[in-house]
PDB file of N, CA and C in Angstrom:
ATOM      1  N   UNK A   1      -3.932 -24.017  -4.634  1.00  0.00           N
ATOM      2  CA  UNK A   1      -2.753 -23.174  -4.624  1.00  0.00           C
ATOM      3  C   UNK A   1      -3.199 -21.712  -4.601  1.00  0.00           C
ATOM      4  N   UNK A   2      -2.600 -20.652  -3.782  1.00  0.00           N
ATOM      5  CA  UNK A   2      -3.149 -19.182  -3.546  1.00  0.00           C
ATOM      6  C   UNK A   2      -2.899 -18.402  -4.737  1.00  0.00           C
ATOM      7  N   UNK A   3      -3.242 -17.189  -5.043  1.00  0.00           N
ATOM      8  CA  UNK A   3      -2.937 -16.573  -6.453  1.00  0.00           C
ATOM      9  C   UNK A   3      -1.424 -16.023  -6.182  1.00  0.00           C
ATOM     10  N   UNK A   4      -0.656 -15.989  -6.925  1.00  0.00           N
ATOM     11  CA  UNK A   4       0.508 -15.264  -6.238  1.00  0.00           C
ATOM     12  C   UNK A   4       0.219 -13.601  -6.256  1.00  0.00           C
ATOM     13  N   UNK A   5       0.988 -12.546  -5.487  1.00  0.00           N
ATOM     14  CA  UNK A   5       0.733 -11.674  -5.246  1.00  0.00           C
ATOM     15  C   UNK A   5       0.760 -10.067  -6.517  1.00  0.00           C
ATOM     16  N   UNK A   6      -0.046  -9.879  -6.813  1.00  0.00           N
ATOM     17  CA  UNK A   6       0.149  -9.168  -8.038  1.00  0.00           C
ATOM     18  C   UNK A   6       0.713  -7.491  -7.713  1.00  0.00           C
ATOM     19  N   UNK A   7       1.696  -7.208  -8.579  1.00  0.00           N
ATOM     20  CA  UNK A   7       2.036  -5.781  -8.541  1.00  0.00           C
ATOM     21  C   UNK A   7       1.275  -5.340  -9.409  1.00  0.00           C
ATOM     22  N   UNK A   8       1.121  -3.660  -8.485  1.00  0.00           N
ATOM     23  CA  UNK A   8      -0.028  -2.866  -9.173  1.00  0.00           C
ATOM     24  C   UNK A   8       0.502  -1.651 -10.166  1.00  0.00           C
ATOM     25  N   UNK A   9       0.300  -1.031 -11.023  1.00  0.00           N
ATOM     26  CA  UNK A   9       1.315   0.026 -11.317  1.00  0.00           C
ATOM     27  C   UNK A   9       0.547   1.222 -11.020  1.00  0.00           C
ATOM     28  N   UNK A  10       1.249   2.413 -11.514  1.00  0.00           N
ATOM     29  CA  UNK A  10       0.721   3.490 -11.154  1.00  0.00           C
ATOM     30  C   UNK A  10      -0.756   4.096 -11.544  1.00  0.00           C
ATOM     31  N   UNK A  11      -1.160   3.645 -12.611  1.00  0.00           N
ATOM     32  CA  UNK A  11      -2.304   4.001 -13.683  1.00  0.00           C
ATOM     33  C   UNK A  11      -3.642   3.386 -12.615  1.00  0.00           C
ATOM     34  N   UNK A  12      -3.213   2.026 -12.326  1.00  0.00           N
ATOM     35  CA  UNK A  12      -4.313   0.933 -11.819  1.00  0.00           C
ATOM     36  C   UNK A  12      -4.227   1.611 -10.396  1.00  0.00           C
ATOM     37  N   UNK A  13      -3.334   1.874  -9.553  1.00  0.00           N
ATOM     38  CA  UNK A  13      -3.335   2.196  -8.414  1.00  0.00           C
ATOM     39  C   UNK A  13      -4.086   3.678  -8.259  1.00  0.00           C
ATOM     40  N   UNK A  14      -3.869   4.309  -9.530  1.00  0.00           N
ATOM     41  CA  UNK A  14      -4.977   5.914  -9.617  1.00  0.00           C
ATOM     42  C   UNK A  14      -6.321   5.769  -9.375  1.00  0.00           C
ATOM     43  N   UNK A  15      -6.987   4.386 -10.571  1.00  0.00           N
ATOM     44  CA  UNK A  15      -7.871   4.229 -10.401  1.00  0.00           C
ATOM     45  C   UNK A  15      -8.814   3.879  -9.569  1.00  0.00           C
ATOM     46  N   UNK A  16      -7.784   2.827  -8.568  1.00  0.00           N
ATOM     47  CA  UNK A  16      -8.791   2.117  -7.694  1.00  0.00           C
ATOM     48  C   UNK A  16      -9.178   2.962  -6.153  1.00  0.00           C
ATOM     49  N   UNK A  17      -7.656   3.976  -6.007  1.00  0.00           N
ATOM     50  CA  UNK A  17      -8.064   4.694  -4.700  1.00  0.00           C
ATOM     51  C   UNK A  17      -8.652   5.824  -4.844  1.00  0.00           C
ATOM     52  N   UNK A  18      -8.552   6.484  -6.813  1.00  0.00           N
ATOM     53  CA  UNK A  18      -9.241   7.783  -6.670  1.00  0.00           C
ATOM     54  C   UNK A  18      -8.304   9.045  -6.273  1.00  0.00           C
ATOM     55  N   UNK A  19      -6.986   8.976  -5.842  1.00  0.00           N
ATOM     56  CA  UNK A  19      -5.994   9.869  -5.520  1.00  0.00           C
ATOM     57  C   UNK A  19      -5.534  10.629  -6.667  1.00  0.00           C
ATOM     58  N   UNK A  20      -4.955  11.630  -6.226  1.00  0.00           N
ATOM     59  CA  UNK A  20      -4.292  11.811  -7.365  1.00  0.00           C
ATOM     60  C   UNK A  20      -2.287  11.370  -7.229  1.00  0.00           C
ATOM     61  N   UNK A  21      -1.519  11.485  -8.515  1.00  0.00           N
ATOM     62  CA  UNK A  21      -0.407  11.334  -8.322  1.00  0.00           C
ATOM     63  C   UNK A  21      -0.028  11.924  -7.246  1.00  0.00           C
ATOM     64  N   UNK A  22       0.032  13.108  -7.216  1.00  0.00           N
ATOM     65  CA  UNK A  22       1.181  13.698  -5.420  1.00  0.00           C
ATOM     66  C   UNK A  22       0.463  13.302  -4.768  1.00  0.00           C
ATOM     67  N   UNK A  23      -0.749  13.172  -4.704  1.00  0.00           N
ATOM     68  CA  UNK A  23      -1.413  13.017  -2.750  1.00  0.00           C
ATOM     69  C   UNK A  23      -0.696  11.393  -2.924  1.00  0.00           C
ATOM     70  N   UNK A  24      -0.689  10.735  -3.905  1.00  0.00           N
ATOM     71  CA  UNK A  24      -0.031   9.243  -3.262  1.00  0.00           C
ATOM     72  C   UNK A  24       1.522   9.604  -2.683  1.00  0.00           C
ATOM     73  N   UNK A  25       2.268  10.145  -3.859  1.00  0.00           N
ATOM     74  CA  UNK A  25       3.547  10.007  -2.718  1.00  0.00           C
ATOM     75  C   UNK A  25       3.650  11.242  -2.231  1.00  0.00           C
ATOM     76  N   UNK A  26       2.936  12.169  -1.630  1.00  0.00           N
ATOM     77  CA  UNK A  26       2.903  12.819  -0.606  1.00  0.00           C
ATOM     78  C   UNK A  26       2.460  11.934   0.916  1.00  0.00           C
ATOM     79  N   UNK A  27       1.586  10.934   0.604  1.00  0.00           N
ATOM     80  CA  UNK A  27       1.344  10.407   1.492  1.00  0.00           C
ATOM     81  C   UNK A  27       2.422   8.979   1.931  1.00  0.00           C
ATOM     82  N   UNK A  28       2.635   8.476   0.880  1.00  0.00           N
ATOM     83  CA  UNK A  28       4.491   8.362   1.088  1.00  0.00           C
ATOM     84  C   UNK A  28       4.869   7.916   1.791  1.00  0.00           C
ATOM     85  N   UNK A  29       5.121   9.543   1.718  1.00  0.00           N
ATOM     86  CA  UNK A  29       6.429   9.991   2.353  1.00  0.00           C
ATOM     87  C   UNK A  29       6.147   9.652   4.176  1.00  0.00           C
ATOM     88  N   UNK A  30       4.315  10.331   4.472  1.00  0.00           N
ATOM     89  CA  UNK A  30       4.254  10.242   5.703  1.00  0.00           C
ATOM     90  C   UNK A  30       3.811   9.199   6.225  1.00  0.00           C
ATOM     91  N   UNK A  31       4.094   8.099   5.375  1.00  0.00           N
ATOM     92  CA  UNK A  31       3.948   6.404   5.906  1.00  0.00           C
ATOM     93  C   UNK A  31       2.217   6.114   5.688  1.00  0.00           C
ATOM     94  N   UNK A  32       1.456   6.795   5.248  1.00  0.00           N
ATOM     95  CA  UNK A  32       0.191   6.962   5.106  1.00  0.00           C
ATOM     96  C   UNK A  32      -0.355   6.418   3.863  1.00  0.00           C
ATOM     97  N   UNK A  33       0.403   5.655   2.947  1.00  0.00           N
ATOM     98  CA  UNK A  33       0.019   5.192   1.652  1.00  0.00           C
ATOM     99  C   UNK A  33       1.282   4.049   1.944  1.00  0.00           C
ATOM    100  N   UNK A  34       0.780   2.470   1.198  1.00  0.00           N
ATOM    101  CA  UNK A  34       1.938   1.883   0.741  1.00  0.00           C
ATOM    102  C   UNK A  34       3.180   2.254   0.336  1.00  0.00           C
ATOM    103  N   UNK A  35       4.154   1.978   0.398  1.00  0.00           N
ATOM    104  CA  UNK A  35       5.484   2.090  -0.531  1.00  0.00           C
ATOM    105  C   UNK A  35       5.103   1.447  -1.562  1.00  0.00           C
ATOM    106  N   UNK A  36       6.273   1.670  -2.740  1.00  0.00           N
ATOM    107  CA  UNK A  36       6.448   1.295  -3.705  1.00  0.00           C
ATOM    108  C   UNK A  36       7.421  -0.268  -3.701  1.00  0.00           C
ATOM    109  N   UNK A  37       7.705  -0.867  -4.221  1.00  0.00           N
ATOM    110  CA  UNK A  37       8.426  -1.962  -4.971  1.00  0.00           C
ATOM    111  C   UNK A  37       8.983  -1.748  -5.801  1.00  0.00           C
ATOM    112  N   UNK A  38      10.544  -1.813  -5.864  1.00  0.00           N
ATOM    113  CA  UNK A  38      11.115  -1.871  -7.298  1.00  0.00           C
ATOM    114  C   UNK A  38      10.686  -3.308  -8.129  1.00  0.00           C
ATOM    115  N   UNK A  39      10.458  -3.311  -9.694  1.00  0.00           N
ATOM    116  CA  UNK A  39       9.974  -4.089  -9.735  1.00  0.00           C
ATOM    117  C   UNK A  39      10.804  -4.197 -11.508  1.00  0.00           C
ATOM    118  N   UNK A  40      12.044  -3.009 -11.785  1.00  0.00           N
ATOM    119  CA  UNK A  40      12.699  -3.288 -12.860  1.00  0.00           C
ATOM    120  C   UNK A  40      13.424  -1.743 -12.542  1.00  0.00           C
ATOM    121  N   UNK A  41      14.902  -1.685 -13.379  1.00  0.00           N
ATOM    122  CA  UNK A  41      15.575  -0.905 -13.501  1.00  0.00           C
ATOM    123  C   UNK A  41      14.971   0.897 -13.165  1.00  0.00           C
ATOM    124  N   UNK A  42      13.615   0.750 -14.352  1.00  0.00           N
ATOM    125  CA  UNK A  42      13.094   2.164 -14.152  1.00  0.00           C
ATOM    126  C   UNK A  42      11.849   1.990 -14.042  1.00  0.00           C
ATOM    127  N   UNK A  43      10.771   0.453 -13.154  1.00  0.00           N
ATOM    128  CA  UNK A  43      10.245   0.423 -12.860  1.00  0.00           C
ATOM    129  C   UNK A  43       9.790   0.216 -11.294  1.00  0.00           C
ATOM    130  N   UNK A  44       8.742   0.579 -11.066  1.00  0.00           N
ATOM    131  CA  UNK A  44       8.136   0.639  -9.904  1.00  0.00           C
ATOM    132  C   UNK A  44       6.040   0.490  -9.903  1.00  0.00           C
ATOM    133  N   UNK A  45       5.812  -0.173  -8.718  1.00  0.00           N
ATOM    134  CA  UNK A  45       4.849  -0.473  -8.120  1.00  0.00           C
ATOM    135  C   UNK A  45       4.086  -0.652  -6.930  1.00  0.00           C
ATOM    136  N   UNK A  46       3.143  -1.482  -6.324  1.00  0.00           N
ATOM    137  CA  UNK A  46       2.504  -2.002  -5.328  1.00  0.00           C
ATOM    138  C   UNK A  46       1.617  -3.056  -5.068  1.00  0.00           C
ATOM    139  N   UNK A  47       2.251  -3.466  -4.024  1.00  0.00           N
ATOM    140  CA  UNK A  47       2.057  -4.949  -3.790  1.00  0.00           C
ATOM    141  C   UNK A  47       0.326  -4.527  -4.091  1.00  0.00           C
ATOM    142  N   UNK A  48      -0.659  -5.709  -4.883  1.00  0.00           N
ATOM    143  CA  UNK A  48      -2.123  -5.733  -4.094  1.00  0.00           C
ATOM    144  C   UNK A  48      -2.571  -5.800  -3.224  1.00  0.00           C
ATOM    145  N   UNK A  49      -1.957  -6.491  -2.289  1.00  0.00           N
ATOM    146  CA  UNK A  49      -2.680  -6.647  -1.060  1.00  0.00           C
ATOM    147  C   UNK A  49      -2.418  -5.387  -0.056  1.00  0.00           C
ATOM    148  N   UNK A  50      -1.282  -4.388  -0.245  1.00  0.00           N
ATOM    149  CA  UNK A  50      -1.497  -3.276   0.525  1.00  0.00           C
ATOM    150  C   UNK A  50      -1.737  -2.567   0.404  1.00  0.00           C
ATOM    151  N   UNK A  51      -1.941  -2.225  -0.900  1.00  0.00           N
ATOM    152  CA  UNK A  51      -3.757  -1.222  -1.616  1.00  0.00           C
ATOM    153  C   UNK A  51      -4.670  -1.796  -1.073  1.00  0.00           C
ATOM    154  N   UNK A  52      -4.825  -2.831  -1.338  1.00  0.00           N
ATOM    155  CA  UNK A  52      -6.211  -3.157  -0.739  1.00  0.00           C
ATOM    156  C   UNK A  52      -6.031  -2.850   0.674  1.00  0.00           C
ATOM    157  N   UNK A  53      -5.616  -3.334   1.740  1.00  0.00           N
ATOM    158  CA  UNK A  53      -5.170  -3.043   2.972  1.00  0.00           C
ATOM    159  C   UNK A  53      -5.671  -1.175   2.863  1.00  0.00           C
ATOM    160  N   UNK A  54      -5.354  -0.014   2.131  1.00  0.00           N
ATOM    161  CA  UNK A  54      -5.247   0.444   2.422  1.00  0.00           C
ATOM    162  C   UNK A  54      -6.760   1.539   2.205  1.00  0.00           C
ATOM    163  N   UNK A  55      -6.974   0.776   1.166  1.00  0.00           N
ATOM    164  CA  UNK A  55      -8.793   1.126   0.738  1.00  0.00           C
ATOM    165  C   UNK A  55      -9.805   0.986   1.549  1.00  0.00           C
ATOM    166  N   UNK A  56      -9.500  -0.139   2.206  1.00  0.00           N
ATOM    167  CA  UNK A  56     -10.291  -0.687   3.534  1.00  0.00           C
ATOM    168  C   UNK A  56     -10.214  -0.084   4.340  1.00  0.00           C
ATOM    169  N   UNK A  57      -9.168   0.902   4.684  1.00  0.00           N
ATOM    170  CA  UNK A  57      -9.438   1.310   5.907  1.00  0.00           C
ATOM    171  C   UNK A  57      -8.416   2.825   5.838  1.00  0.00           C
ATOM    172  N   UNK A  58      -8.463   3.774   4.947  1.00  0.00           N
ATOM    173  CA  UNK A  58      -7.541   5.103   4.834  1.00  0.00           C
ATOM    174  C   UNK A  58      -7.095   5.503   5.556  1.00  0.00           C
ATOM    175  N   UNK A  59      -7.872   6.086   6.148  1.00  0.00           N
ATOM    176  CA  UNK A  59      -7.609   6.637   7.834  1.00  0.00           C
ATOM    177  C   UNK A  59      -6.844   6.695   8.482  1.00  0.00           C
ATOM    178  N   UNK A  60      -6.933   4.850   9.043  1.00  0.00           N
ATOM    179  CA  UNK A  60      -6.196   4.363   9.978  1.00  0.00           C
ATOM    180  C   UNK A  60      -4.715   3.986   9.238  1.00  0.00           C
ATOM    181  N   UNK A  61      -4.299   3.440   8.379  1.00  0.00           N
ATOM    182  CA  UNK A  61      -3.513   2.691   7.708  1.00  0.00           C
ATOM    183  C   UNK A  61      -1.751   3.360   7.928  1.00  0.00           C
ATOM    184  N   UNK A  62      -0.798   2.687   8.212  1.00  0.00           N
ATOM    185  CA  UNK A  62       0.041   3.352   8.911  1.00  0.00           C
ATOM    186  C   UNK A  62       1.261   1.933   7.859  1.00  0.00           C
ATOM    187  N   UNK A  63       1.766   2.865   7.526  1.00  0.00           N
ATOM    188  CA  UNK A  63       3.077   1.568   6.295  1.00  0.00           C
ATOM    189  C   UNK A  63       3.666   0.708   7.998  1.00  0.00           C
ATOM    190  N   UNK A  64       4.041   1.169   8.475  1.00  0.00           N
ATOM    191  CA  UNK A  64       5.154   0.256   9.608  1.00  0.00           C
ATOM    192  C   UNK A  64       3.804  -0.467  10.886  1.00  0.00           C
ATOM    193  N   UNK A  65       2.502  -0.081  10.650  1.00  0.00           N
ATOM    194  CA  UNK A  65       1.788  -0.934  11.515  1.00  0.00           C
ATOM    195  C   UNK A  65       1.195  -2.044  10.424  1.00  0.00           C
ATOM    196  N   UNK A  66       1.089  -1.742   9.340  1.00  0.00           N
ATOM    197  CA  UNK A  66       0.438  -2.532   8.575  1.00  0.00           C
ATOM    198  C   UNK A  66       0.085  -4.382   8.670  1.00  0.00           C
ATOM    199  N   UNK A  67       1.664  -4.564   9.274  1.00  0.00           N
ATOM    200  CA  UNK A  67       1.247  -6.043   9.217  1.00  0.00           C
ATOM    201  C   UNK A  67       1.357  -6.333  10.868  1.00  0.00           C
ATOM    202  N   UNK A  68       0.966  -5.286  11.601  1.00  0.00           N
ATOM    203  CA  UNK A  68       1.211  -5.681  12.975  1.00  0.00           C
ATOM    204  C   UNK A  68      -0.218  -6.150  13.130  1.00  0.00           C
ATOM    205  N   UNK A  69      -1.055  -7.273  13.576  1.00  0.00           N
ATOM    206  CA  UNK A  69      -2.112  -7.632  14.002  1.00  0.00           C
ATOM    207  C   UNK A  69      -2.890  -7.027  15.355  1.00  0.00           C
ATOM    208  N   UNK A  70      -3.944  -6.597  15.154  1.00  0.00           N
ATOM    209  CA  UNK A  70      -4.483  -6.230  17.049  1.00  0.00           C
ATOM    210  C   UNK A  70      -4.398  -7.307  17.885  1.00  0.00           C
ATOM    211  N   UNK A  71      -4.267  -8.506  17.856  1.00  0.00           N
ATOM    212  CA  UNK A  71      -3.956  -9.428  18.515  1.00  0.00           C
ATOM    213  C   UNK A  71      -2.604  -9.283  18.896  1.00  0.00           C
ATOM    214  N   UNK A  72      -1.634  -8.746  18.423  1.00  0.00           N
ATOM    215  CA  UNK A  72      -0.203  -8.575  18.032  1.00  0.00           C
ATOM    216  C   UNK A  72       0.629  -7.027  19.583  1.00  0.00           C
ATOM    217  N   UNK A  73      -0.848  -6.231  18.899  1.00  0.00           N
ATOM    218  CA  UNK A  73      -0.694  -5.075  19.768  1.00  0.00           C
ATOM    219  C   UNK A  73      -0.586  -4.937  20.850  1.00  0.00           C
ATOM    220  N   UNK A  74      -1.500  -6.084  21.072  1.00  0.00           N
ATOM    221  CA  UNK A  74      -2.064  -5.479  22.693  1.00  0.00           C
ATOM    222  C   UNK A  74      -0.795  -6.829  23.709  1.00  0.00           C
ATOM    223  N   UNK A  75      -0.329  -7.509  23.346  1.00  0.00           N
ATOM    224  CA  UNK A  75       0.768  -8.336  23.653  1.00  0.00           C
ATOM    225  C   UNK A  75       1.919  -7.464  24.284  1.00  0.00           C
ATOM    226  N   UNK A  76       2.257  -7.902  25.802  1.00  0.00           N
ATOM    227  CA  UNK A  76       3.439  -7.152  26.257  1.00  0.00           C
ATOM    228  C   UNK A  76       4.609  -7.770  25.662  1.00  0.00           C
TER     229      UNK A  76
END
């Protein structure tokens, strides 16, 4: 059975990319960092797997291409 998908919070998500608070949702905003998840009334998070997704590869990482595959892309 797979692990189910863990939300990250803000503290853990500091640590692992090294950002600081605004450069994450500065980057946001410009689709350049995960979104958040509501995940309770006055809580919020991020999925693991699109931190990770996004550690792997900074740069490139785009919120609305994220789950598009290069196999996916190049398809008329």
């Amino acid at each position: 059975m797979p692990e189910p998908e863990r939300i990250l919070r803000m503290r853990t998500v500091l640590q692992r990319t090294g950002l600081s608070r605004s450069t994450i949702y500065r980057k946001m905003k410009d689709g350049t960092f995960p979104s958040q998840v509501v995940i309770s009334m006055h809580g919020r998070g991020w999925h693991e797997s699109a931190v990770n997704r996004w550690i792997i590869d900074p740069t490139h990482y785009l919120e609305n291409s994220a789950a598009i595959t290069p196999f996916a892309q190049g398809q008329s």
